[in-house]
C-alpha atoms as a PDB file:
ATOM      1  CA  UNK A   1     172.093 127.641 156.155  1.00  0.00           C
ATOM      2  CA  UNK A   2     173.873 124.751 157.163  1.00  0.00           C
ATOM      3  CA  UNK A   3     176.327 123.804 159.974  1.00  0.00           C
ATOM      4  CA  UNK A   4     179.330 125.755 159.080  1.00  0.00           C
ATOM      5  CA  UNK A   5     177.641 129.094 158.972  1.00  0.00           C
ATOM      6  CA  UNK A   6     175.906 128.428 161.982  1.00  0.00           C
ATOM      7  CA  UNK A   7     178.666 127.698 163.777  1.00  0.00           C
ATOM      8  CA  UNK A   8     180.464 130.751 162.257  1.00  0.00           C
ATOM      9  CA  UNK A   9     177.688 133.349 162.838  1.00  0.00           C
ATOM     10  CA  UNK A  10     177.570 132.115 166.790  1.00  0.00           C
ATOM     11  CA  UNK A  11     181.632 132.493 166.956  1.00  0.00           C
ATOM     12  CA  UNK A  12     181.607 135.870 165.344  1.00  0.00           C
ATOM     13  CA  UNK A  13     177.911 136.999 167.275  1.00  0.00           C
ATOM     14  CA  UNK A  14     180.394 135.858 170.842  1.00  0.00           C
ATOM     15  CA  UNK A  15     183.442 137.577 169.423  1.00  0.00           C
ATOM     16  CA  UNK A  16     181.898 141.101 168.490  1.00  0.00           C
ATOM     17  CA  UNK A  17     178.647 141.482 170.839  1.00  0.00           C
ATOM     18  CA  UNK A  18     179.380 138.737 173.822  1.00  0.00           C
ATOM     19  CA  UNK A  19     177.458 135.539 174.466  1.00  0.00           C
ATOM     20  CA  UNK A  20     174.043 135.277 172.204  1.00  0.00           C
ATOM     21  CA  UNK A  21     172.281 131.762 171.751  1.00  0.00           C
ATOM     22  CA  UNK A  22     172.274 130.232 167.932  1.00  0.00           C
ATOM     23  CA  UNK A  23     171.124 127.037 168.172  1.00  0.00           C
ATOM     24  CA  UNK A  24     171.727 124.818 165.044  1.00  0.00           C
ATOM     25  CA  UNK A  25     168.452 122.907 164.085  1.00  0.00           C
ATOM     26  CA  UNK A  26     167.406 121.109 160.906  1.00  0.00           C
ATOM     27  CA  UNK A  27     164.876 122.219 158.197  1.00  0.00           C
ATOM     28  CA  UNK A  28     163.395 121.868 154.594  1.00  0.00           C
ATOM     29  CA  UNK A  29     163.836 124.001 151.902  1.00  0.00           C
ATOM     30  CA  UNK A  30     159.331 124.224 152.782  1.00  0.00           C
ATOM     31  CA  UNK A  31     160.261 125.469 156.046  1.00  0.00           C
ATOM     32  CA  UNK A  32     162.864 127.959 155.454  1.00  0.00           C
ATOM     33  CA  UNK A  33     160.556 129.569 152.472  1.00  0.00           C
ATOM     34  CA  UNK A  34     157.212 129.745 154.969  1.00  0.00           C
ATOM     35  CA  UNK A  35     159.274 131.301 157.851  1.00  0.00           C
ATOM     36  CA  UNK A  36     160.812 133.435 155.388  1.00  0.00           C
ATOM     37  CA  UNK A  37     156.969 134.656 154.167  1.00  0.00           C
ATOM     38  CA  UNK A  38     155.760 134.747 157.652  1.00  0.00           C
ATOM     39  CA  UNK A  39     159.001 137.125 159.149  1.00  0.00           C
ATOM     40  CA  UNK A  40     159.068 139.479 155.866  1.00  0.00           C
ATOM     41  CA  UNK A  41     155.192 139.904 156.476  1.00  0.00           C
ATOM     42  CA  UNK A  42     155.426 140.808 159.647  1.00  0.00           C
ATOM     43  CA  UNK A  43     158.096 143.388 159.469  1.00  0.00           C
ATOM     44  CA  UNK A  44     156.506 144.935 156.631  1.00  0.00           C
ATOM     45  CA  UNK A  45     153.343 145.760 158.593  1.00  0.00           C
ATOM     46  CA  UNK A  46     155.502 146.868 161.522  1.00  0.00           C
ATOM     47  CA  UNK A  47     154.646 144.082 163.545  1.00  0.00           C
ATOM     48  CA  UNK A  48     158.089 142.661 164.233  1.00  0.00           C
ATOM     49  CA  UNK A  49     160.566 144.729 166.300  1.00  0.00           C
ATOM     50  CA  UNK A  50     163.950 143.306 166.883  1.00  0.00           C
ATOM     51  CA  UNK A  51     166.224 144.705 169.752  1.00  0.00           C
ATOM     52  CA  UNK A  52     168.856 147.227 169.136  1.00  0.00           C
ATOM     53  CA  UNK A  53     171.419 145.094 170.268  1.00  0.00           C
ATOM     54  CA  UNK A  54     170.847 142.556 168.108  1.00  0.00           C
ATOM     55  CA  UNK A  55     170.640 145.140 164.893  1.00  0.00           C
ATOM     56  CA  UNK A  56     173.475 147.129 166.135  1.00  0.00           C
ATOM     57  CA  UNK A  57     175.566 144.258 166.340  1.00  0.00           C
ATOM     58  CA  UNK A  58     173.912 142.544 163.148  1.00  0.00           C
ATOM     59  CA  UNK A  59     174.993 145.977 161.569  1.00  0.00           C
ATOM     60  CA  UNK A  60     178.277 145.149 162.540  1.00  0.00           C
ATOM     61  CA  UNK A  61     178.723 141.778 161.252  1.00  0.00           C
ATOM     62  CA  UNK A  62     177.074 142.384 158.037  1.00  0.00           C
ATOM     63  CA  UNK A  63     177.984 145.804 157.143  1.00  0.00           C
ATOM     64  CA  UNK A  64     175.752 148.332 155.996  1.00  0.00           C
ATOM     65  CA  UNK A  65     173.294 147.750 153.156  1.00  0.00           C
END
């Protein structure tokens, strides 16, 4: 992503749902595509489940898709 929309996803993730941890860290483009695999695989067979904090306020950053 890079370090100017980390730092603006943790300033708007403060602003609209309170304190929340994004810690900046570096990464290939490798990386980013294997995590990318490994999370759309697992939330496709149901074996991911994200809080409903963090989608409600997601929801709110983002919009609806």
């Amino acid at each position: 992503m890079g370090s100017y929309p980390t730092e603006q996803l943790r300033e708007r993730l403060t602003i609209e749902c309170g304190t929340y941890g994004v810690a900046g860290v570096w990464t290939d483009n490798r990386r980013k595509m294997t995590g990318f695999g490994k999370l759309k695989t697992l939330l496709q067979r149901g074996q991911l489940v994200l809080p409903r904090v963090l989608c409600w306020c997601w929801s709110r950053l983002v919009g609806s898709v």
